[in-house]
Protein backbone atom coordinates (compact mmCIF):
# COMPACT_ATOMS: atom_id res chain seq x y z
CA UNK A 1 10.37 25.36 -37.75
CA UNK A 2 10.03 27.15 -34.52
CA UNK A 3 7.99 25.39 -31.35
CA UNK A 4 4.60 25.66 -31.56
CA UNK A 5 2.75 27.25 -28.58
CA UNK A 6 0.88 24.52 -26.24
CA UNK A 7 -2.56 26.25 -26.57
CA UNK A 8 -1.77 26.84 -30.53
CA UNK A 9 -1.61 22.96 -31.02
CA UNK A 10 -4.91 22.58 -28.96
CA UNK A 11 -6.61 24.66 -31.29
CA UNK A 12 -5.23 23.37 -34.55
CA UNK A 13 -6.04 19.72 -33.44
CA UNK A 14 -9.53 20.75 -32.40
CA UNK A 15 -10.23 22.07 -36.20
CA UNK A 16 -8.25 19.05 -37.22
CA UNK A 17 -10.64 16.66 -35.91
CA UNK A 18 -14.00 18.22 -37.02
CA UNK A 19 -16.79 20.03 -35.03
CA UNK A 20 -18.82 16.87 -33.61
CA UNK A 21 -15.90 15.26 -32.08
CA UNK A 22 -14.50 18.71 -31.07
CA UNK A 23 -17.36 19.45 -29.67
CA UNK A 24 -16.87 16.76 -27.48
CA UNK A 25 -13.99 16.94 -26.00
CA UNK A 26 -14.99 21.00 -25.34
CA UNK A 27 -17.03 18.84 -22.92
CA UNK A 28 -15.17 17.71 -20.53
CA UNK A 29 -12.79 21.45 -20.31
CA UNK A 30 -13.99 23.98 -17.69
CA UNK A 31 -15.23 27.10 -19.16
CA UNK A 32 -11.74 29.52 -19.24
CA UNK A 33 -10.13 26.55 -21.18
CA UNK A 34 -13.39 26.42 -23.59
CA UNK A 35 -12.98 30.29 -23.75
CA UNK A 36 -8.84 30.33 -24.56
CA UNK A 37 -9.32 27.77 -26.81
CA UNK A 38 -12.17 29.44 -28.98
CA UNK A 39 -10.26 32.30 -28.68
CA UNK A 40 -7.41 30.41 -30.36
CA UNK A 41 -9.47 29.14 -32.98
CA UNK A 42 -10.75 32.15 -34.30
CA UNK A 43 -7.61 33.72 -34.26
CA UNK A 44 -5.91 30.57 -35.79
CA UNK A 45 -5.35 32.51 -39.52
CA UNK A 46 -3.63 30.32 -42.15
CA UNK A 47 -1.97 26.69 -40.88
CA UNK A 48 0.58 25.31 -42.68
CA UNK A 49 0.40 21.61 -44.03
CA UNK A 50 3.78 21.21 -41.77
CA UNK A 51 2.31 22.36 -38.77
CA UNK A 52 -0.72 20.35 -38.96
CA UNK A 53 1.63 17.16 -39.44
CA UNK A 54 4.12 18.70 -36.59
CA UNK A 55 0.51 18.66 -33.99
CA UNK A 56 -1.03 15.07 -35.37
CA UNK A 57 2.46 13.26 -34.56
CA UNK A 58 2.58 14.74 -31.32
CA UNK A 59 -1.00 13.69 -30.74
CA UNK A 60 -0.82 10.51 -31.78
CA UNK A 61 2.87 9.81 -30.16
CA UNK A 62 1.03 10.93 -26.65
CA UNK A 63 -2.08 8.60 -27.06
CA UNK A 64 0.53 5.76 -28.00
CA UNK A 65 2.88 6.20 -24.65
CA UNK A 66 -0.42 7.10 -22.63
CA UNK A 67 -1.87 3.22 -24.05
CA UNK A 68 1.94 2.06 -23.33
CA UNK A 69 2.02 3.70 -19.59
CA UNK A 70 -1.75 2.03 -18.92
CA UNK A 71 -1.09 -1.62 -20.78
CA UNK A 72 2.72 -2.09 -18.88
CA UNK A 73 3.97 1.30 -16.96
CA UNK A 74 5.94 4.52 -16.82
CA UNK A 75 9.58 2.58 -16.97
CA UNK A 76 7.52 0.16 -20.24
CA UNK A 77 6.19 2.84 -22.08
CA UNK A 78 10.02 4.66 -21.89
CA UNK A 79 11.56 1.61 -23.25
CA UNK A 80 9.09 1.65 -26.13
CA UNK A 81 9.96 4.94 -27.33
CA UNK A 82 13.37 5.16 -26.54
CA UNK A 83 14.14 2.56 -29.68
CA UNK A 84 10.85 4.22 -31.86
CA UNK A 85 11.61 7.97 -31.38
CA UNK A 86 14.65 8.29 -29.73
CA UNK A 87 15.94 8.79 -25.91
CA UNK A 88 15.28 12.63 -25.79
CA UNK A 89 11.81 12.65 -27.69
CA UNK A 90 10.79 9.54 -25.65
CA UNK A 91 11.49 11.77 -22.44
CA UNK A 92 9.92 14.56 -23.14
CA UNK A 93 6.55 12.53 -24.71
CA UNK A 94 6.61 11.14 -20.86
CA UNK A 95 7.16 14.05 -18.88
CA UNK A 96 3.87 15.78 -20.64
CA UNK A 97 2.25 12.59 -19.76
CA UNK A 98 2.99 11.85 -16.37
CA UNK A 99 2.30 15.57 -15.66
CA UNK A 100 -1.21 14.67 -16.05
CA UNK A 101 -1.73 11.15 -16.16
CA UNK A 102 -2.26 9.79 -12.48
CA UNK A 103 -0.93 6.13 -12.65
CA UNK A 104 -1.99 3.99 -9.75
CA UNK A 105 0.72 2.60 -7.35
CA UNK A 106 1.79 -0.77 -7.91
CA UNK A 107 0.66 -0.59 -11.37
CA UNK A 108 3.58 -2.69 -12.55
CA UNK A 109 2.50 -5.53 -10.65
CA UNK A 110 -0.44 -6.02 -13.33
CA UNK A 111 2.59 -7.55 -15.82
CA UNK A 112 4.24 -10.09 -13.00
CA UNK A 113 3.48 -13.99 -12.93
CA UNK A 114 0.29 -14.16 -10.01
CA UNK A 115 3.04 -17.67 -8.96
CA UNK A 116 5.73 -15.17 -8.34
CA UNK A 117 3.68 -12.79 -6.83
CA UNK A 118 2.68 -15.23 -4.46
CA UNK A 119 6.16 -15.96 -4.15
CA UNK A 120 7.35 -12.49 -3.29
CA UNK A 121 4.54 -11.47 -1.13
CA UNK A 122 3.84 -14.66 1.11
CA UNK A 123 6.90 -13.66 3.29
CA UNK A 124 5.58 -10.15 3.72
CA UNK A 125 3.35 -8.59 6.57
CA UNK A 126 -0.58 -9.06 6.44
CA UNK A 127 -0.65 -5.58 6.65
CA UNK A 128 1.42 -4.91 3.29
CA UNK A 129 -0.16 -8.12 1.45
CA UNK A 130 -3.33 -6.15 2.03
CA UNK A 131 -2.02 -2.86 1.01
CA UNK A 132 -0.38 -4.23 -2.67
CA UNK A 133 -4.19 -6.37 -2.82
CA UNK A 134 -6.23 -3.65 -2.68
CA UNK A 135 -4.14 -1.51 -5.11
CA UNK A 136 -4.66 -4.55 -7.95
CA UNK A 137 -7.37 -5.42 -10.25
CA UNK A 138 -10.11 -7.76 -8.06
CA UNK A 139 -9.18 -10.66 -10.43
CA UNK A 140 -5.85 -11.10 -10.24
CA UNK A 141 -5.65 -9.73 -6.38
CA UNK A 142 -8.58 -12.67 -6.06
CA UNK A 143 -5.60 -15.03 -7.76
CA UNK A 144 -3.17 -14.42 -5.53
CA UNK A 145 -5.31 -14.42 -2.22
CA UNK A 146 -6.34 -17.73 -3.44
CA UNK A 147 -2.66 -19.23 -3.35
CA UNK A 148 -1.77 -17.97 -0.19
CA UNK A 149 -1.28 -19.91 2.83
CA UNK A 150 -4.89 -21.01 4.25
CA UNK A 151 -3.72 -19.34 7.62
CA UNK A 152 -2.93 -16.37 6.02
CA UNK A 153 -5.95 -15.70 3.93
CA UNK A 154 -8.60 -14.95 6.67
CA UNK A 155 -5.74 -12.24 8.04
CA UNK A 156 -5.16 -10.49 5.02
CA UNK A 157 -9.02 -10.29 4.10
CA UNK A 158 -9.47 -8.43 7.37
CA UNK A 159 -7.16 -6.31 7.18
CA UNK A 160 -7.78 -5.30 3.37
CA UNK A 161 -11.71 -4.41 5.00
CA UNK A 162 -10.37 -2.26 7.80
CA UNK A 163 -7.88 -0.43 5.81
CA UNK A 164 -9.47 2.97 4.67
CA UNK A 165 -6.57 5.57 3.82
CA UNK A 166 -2.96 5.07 2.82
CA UNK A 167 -0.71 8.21 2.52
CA UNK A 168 1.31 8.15 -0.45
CA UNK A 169 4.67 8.03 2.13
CA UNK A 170 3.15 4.56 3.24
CA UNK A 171 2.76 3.36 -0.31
CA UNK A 172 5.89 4.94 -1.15
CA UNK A 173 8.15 2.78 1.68
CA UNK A 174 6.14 -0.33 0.47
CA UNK A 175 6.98 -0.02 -3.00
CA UNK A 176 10.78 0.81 -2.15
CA UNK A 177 11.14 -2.11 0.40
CA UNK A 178 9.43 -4.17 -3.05
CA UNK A 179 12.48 -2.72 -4.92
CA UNK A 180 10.46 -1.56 -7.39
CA UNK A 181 9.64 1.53 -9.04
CA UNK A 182 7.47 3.91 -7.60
CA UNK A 183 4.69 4.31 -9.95
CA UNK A 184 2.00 7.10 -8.88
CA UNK A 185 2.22 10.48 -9.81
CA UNK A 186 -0.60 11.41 -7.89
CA UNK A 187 -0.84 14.83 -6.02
CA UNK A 188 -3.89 14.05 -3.64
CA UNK A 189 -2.57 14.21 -0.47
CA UNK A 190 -4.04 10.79 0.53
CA UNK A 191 -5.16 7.92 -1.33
CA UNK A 192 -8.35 5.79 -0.61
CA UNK A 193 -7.96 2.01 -0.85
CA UNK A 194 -9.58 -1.36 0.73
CA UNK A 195 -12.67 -1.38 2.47
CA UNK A 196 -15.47 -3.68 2.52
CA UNK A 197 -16.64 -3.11 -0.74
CA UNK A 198 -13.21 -3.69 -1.98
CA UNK A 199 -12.63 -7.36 0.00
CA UNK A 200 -16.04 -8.13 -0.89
CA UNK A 201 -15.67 -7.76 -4.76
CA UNK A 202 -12.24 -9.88 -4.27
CA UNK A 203 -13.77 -12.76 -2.79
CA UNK A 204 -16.66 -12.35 -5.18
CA UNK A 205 -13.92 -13.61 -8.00
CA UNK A 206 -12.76 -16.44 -5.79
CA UNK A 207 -13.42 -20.01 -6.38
CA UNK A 208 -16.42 -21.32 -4.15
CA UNK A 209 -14.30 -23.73 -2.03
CA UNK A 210 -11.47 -21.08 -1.38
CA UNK A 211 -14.01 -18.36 -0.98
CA UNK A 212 -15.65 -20.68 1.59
CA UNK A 213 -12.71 -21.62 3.78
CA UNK A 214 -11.54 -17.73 3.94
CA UNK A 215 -15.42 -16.70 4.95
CA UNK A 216 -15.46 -19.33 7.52
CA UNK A 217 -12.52 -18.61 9.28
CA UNK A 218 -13.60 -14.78 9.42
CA UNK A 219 -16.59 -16.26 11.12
CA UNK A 220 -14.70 -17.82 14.03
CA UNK A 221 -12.20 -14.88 14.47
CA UNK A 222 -14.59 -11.80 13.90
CA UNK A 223 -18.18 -13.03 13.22
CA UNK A 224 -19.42 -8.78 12.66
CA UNK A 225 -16.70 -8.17 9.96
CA UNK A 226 -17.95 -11.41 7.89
CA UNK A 227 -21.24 -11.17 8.69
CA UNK A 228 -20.76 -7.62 7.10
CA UNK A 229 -19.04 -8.40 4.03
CA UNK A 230 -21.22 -11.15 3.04
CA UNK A 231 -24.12 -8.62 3.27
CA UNK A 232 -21.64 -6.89 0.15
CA UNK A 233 -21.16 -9.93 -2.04
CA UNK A 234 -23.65 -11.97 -4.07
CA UNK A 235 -23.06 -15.91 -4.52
CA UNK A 236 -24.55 -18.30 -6.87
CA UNK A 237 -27.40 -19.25 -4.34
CA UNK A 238 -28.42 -15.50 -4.02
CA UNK A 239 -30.47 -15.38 -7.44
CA UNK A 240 -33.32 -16.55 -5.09
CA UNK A 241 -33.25 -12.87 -3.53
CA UNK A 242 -33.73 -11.67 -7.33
CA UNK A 243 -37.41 -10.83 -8.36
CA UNK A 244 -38.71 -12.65 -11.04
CA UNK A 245 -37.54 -10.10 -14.07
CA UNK A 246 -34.37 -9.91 -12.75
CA UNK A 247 -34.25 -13.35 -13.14
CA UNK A 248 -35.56 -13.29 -16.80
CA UNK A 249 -33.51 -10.55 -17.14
CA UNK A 250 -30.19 -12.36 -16.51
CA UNK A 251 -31.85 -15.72 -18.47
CA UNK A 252 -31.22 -13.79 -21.73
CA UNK A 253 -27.88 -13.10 -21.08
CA UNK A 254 -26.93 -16.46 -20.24
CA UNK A 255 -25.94 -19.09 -22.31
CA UNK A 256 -27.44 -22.26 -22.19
CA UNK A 257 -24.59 -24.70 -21.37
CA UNK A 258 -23.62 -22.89 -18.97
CA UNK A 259 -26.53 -22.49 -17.70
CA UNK A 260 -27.12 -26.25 -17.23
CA UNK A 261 -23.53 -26.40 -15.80
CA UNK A 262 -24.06 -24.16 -13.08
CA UNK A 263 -27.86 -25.71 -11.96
CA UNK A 264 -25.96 -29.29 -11.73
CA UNK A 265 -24.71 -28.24 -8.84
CA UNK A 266 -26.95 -25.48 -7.33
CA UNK A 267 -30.08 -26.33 -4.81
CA UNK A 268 -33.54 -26.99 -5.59
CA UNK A 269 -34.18 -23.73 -4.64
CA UNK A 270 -32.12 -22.11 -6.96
CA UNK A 271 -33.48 -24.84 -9.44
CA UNK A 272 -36.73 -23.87 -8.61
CA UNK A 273 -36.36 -20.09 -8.71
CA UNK A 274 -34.66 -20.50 -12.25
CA UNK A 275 -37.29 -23.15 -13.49
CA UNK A 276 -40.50 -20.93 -12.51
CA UNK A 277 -39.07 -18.00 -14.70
CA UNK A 278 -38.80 -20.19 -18.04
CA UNK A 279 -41.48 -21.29 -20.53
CA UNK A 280 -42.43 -24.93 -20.27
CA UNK A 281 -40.12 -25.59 -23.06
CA UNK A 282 -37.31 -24.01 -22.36
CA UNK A 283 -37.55 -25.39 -18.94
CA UNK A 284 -38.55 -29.16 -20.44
CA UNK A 285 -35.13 -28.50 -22.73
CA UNK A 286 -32.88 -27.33 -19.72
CA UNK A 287 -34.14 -30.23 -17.61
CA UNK A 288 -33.20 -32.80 -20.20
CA UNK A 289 -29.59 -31.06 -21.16
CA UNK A 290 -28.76 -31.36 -16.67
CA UNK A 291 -30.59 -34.98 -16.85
CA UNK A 292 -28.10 -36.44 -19.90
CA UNK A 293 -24.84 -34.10 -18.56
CA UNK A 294 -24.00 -36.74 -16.89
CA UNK A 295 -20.68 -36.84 -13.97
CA UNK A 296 -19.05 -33.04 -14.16
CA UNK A 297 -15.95 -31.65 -12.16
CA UNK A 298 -16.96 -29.25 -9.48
CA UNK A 299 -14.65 -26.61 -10.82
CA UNK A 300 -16.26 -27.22 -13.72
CA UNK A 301 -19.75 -26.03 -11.66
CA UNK A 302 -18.03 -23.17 -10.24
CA UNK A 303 -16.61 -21.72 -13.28
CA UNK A 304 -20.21 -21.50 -15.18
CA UNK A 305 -21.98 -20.27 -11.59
CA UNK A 306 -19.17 -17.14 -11.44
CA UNK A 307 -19.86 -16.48 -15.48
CA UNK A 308 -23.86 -16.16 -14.68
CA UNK A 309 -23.03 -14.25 -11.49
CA UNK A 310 -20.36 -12.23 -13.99
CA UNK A 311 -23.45 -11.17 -16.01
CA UNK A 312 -25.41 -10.67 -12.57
CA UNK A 313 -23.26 -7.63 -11.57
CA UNK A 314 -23.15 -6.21 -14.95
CA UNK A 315 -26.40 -5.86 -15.13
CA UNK A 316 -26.24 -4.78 -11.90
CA UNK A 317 -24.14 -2.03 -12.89
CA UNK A 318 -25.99 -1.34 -15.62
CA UNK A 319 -29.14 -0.67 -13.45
CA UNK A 320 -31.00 -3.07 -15.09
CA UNK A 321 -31.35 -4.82 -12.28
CA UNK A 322 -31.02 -4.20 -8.44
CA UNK A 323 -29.77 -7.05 -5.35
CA UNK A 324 -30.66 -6.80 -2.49
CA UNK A 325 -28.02 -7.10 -0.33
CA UNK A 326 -27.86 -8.09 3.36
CA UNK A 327 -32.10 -8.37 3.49
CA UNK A 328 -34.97 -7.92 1.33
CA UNK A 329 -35.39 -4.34 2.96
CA UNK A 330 -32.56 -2.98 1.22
CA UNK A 331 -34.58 -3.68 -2.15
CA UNK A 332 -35.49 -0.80 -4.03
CA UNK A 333 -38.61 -1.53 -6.60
């Protein structure tokens, strides 16, 4: 059968899917796509059981190579449906796709070993080591700052805070001296990236020790910058800046073990600010689980403090509760 016009398929697969969720995704379309499309749909006349089968494959081959290009990349998702669908459908399924679909740079570096990473970029310039960081998730750019040289931490956290905008020529001549493939397909003319907020939330996922040594080295070399990104990141110890509901807030997200696990190694004001916002019997309870814990590793420690301050920022997010970040005036009751 003949091609099937693009705005044709639109409306067939709006009907298709039934007026709620239609309705839906009319949403998010601006109001002279809502306008074609309705158009389309009342003008639709009789469908043929072939072309609605034609329009749900295509949808749901799209949606598959979109979840391919997200989960492991452009060059990924091809591979996939090259051997499912064939070399020319799998091209032309990713050329509507990467049309729209803006896929950040360095996106293929979410599916390579953090060791080899480490590897790769330890030989590079600060300056691109903080360029790749602040294109990756905060967890596994946290990894990899982590198992860099000691020298070469403090460097790279500075200059991830100071960077601010990268055209897509720089990322483009750091991904080709990578040998890798380019993978953005964004059309903004300029890109923003790193920051304070963005070294702050990387250290955030650090381990205590490593997050220490990087933090006091900033100190010595540039006192203002650290001083200014610890006013963006919240450690264990800061729950004392919460109010009291935040507190209880957090308490019933928290499990219990963990809990325990963190306070073994926390200060008695942190103890105390914990203690004060639990009944006497949860608190007698807690006490005695810390009292019988006996010896525990300090990564141990660390591990349960970053899952409490985990839920801290969610609920953070969430607006459930708010920090107050660099001095109780910033607080906002």
């Amino acid at each position: 059968m003949p091609d099937i016009p693009g705005t044709r398929k639109a409306a067939i697969l709006l009907v298709l899917m039934g007026t709620e969720r239609a309705a839906n995704v009319l949403k998010h379309l601006d109001e002279d796509q809502i306008e074609l499309l309705t158009l389309e749909i009342a003008n639709l006349g009789k469908v043929s059981d072939e072309e609605k089968r034609e329009v749900m494959e295509e949808f749901k081959n799209l949606m598959k190579a979109r979840e391919f290009i997200v989960t492991g990349g452009v060059d990924y998702a091809r591979q996939l449906l090259e051997k499912a669908l064939g070399p020319e459908k799998a091209m032309e399924i990713i050329d509507k796709l990467v049309s729209s679909l803006q896929v950040r740079p360095f996106e293929f570096l979410r599916r390579v070993d953090a060791i080899q990473l480490v590897n790769f970029l330890q030989s590079e310039h600060p300056q691109t080591i903080a360029l790749v960081l602040s294109y990756m998730p905060p967890q596994q750019a946290a990894t990899v700052l982590a198992s860099l040289p000691e020298e070469l931490r403090p460097e790279v956290v500075k200059r991830i805070a100071m960077l601010d905008r990268a055209t897509p020529e720089t990322v483009k001549e750091v991904e080709r001296l990578m040998e890798q493939k380019l993978s953005t397909f964004a059309a903004q003319p300029f890109s923003q990236v790193g920051g304070i907020e963005t070294v702050a939330e990387i250290i955030n996922t650090l381990d205590r020790s490593t997050e220490k040594t990087i933090m006091d080295s900033l100190s010595e070399t540039d006192p203002e910058l650290a001083e200014e990104i610890r006013r963006k990141m919240f450690v264990f110890e800061d729950i004392v800046k919460l109010d009291d509901r935040s507190v209880q807030l957090v308490l019933r997200e928290v499990d219990t073990k963990d809990l325990a696990l963190a306070l073994k190694g926390a200060t008695d004001e942190v103890k105390e600010k914990i203690f004060n916002n639990m009944s006497k019997r949860a608190r007698a309870l807690l006490q005695e689980e810390i009292e019988f814990m006996g010896p525990v590793r300090v990564r141990d420690v660390e591990e349960a403090q970053q899952k409490i301050i985990a839920v801290i920022r969610r609920l953070e997010e969430a607006g459930e509760i708010v920090i107050a970040r660099g001095g109780g005036e910033e607080m906002i009751i």
